[in-house]
Protein backbone atom coordinates (compact mmCIF):
# COMPACT_ATOMS: atom_id res chain seq x y z
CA UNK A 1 105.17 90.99 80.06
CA UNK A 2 102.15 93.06 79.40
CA UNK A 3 100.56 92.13 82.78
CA UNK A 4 101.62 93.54 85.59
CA UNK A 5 101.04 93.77 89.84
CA UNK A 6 100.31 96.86 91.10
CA UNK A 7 100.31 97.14 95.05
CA UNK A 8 98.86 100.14 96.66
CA UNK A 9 100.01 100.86 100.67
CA UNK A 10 97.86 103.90 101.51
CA UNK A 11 98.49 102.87 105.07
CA UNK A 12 102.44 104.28 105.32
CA UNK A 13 105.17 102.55 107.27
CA UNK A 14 108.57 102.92 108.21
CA UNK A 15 111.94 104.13 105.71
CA UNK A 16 113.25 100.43 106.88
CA UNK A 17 110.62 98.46 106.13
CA UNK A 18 109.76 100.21 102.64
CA UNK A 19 113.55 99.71 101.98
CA UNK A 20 113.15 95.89 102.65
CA UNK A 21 110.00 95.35 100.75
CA UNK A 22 111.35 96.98 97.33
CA UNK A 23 114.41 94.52 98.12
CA UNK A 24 112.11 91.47 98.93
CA UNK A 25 109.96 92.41 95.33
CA UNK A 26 112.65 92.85 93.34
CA UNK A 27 113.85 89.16 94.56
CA UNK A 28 110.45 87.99 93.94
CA UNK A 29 110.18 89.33 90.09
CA UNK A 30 113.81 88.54 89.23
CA UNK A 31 113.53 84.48 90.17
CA UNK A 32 110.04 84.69 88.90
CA UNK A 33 107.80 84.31 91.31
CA UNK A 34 106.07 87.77 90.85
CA UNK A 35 105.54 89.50 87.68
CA UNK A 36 106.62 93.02 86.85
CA UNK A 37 105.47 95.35 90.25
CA UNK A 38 104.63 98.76 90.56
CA UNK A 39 104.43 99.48 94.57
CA UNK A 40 102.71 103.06 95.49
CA UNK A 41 103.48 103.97 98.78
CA UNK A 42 104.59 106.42 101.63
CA UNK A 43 106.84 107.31 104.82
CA UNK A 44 105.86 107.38 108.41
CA UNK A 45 107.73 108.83 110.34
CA UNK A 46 109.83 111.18 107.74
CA UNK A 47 112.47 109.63 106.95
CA UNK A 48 116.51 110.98 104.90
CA UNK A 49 117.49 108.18 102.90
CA UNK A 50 121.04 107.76 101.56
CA UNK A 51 122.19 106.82 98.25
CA UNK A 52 123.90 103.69 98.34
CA UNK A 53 127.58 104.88 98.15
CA UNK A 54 127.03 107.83 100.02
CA UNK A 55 129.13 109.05 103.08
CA UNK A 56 127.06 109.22 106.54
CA UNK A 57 129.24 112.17 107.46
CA UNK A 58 126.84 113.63 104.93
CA UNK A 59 124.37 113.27 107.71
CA UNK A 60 123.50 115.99 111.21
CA UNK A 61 121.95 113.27 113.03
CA UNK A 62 121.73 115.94 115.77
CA UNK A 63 119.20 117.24 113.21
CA UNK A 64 117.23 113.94 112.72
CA UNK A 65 116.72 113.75 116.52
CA UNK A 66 114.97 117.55 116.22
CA UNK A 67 113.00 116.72 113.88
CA UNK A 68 112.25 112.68 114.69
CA UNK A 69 113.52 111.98 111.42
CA UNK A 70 114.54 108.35 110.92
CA UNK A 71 117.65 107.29 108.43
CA UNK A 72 118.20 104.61 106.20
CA UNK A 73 120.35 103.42 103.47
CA UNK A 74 118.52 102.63 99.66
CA UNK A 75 119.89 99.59 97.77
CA UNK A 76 120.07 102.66 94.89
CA UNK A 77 122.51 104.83 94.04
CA UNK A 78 121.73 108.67 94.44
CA UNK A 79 122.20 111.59 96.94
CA UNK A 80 119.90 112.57 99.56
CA UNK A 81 116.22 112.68 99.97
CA UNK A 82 113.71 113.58 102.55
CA UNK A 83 110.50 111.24 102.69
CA UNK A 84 107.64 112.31 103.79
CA UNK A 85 104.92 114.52 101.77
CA UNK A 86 104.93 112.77 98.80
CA UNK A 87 104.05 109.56 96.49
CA UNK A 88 106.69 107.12 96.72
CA UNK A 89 107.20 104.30 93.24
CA UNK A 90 108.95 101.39 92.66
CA UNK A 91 109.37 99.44 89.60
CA UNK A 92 110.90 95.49 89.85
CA UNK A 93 111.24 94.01 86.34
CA UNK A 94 113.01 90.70 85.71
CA UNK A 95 116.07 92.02 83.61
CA UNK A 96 114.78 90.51 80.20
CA UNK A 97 111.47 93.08 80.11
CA UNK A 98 111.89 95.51 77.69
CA UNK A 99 111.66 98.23 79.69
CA UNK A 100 114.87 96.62 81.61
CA UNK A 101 117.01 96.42 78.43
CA UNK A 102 120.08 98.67 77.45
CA UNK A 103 122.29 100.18 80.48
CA UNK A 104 120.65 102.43 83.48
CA UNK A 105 120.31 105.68 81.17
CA UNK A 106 118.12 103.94 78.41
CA UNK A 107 115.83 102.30 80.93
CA UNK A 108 115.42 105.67 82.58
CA UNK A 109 114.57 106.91 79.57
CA UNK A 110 112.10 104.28 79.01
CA UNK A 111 110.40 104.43 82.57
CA UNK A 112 110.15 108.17 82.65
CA UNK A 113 107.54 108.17 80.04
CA UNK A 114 105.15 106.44 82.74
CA UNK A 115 105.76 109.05 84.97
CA UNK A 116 104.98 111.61 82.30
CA UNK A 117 101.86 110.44 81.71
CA UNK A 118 101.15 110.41 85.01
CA UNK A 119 101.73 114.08 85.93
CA UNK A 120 100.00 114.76 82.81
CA UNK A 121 96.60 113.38 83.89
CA UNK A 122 96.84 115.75 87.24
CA UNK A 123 96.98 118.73 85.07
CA UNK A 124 100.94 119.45 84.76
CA UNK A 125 103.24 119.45 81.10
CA UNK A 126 106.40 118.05 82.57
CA UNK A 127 109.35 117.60 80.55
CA UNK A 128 112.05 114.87 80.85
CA UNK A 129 115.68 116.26 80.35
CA UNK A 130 118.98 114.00 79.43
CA UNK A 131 121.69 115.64 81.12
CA UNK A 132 124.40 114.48 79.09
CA UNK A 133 128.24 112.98 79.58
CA UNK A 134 128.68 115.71 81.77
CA UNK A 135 126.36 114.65 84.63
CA UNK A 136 129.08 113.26 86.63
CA UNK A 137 130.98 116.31 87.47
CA UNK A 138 127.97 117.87 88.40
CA UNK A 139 126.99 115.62 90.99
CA UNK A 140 128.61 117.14 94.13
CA UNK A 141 125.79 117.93 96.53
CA UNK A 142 124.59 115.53 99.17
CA UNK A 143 120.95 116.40 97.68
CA UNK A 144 119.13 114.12 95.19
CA UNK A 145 116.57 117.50 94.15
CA UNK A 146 119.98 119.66 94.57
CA UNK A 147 121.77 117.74 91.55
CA UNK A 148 120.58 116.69 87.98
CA UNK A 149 120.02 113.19 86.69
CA UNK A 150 119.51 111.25 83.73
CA UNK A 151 116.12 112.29 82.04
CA UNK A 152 114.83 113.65 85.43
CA UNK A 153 111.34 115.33 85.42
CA UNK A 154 111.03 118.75 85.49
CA UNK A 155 108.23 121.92 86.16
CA UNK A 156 109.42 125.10 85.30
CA UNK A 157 112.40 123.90 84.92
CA UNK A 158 112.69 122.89 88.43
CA UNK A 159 113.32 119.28 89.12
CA UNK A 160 110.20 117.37 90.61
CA UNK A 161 110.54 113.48 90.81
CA UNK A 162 114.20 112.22 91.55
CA UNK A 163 114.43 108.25 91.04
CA UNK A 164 117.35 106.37 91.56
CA UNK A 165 118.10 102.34 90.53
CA UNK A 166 119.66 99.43 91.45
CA UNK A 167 120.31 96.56 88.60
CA UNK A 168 120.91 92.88 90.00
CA UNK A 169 121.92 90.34 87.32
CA UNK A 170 118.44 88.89 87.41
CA UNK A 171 116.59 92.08 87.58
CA UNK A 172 116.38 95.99 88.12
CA UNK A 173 114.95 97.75 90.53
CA UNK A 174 113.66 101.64 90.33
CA UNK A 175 112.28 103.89 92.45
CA UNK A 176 111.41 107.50 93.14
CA UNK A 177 109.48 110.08 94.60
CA UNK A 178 106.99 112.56 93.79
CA UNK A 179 106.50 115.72 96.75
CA UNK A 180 103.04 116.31 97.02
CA UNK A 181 103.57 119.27 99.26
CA UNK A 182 106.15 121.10 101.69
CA UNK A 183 108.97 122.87 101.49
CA UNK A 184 111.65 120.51 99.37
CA UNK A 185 114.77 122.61 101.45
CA UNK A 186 113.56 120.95 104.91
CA UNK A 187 116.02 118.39 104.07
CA UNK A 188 118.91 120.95 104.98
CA UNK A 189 117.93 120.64 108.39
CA UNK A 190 119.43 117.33 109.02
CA UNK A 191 122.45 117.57 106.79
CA UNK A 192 125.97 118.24 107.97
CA UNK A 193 126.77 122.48 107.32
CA UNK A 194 129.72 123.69 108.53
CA UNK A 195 127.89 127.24 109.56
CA UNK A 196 124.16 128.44 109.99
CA UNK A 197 124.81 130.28 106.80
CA UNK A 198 125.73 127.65 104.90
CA UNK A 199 122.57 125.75 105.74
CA UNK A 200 120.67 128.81 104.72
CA UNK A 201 122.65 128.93 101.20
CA UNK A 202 122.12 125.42 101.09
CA UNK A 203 118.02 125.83 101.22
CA UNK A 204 118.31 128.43 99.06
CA UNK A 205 120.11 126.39 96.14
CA UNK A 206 117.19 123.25 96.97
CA UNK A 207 114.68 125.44 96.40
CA UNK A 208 115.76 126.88 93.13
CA UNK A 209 116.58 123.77 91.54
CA UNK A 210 113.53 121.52 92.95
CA UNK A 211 109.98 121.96 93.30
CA UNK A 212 106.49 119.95 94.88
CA UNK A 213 103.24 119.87 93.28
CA UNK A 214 102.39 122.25 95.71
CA UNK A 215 104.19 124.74 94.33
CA UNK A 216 103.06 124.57 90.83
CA UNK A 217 99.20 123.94 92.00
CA UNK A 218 96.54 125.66 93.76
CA UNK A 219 95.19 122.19 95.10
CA UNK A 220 97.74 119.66 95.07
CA UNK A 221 96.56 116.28 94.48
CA UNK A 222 96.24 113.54 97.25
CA UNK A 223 98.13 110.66 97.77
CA UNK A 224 95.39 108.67 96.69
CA UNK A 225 94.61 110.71 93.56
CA UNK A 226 98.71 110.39 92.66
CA UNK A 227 98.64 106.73 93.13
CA UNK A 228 96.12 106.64 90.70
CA UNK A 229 97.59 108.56 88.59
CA UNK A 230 100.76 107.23 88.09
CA UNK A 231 98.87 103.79 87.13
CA UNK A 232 96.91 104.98 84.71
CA UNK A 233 99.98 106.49 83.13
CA UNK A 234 102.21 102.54 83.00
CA UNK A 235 98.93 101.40 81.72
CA UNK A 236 98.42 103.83 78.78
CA UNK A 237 102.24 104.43 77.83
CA UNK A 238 102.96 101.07 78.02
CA UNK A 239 100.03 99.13 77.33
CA UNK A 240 99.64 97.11 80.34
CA UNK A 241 96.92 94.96 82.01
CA UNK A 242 97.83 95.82 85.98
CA UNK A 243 95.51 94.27 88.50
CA UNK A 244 96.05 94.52 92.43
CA UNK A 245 97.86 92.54 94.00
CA UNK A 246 99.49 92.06 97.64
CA UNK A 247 102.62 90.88 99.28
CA UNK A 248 102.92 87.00 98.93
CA UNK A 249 103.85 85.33 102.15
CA UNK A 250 106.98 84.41 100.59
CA UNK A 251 107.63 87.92 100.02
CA UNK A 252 106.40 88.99 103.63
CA UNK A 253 109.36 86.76 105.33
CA UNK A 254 112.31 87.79 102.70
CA UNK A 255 111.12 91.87 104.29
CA UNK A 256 111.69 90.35 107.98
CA UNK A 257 114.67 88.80 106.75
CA UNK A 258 116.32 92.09 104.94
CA UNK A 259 115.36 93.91 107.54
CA UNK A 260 117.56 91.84 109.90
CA UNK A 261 120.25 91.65 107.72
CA UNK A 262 120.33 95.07 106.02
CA UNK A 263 117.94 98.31 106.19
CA UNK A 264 117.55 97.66 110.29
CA UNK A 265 121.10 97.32 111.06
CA UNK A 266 123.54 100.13 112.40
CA UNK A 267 126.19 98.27 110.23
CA UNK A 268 124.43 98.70 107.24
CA UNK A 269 123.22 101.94 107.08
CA UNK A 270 126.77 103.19 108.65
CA UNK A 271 128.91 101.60 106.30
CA UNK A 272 130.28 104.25 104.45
């Protein structure tokens, strides 16, 4: 368990396709064909992806179109987020890894450390918060950075990387993002507002609650220097031996197949 894959994509694709790779990986890892994976990677175009049970209404596709946004759907739970500026991660782990064990909240708790380290080795002193029984109540927003989560990252108080998971009975899968730079209420642009001012109030409230390195550094780090970063801090907080690994062919086939079937399909990313 202490060795582990780590694939770097500096070269960024498509919301879709990143959607169906995390899906093809975590198939991979859970029938053991892969061992644990940490995946780096990024958006191109930008891209809103949906929680999993989330309502498309929550969507002004009107707004995508502006902006040449795509959409997709995540296999995750979660509200909202905006790709594009940032670092993306994803964590499969067959569901017997330690890391895996307990319910979603403990292996948050668990995998947030890595990301600690992380942001501590580009100069920041995060802090990982529970939020408590009462987290579901508070959960209204269509925003992932607009609403807490269970032991989400924070600068200044401000939320900074939002994760969401998915757990399969053979495996988990986690994954979240950390905004290098930009302005985190951009999102509002493409959600449904029933006014102008609303949308205003609405970037207002995103960008008191979240944050992006940007905004807490004179010289943001770059994607490559993030990557980096947040492997260096699974190795060290969790003692790991990661070496670099790509897509098998096996897992380059199960993409073209979820792709098809899921993150490419009207159906799917309409469904609710």
């Amino acid at each position: 368990m202490r060795q582990w894959r780590v694939i770097f994509e500096s070269e960024f694709t498509t919301g879709r396709r990143n959607m169906a790779i995390d899906g093809a990986i975590l198939e991979a890892v859970s029938q053991g064909m892969q061992p644990p994976t940490l995946r780096l990677y990024g958006w191109a175009p930008m891209c809103m992806s949906l929680g999993y049970g989330q309502r498309i209404r929550d969507i002004d596709m009107d707004g995508l179109d502006r902006h040449g946004w795509h959409v997709v759907r995540r296999p995750t739970g979660g509200k909202a987020i905006l790709h594009g500026d940032e670092l993306t991660y994803s964590v499969s782990l067959p569901i017997e890894h330690p890391l895996a064990d307990g319910d979603v909240v403990e292996s948050y708790r668990r995998i947030s450390r890595g990301l600690l380290q992380a942001l501590q080795h580009i100069g920041l002193s995060p802090k990982s918060e529970h939020q408590g029984d009462g987290l579901r109540d508070k959960t209204k927003g269509p925003v992932c950075f607009e609403v807490p989560s269970h032991y989400e990252i924070t600068v200044n108080e401000r939320k900074l990387i939002g994760s969401a998971q998915v757990r399969r009975k053979e495996g988990i899968l986690q994954h979240g993002t950390l905004p290098l730079y930009g302005d985190v209420a951009r999102i509002c642009d493409a959600l449904a507002f029933e006014t102008a001012e609303d949308r205003e109030a609405g970037k207002t409230k995103v960008r008191s609650r979240a944050i992006a390195l940007g905004d807490v550094m004179d010289n943001p780090p770059s994607w490559e220097r993030a990557a980096l970063a947040v492997e260096r801090g699974f190795c060290e907080e969790f003692d790991l031996e990661m070496f670099r690994g790509e897509l098998s062919m096996w897992e380059l086939q199960r993409t073209e197949e979820l792709l098809d079937e899921q993150f490419d399909n009207p159906e799917w990313t309409n469904k609710r």
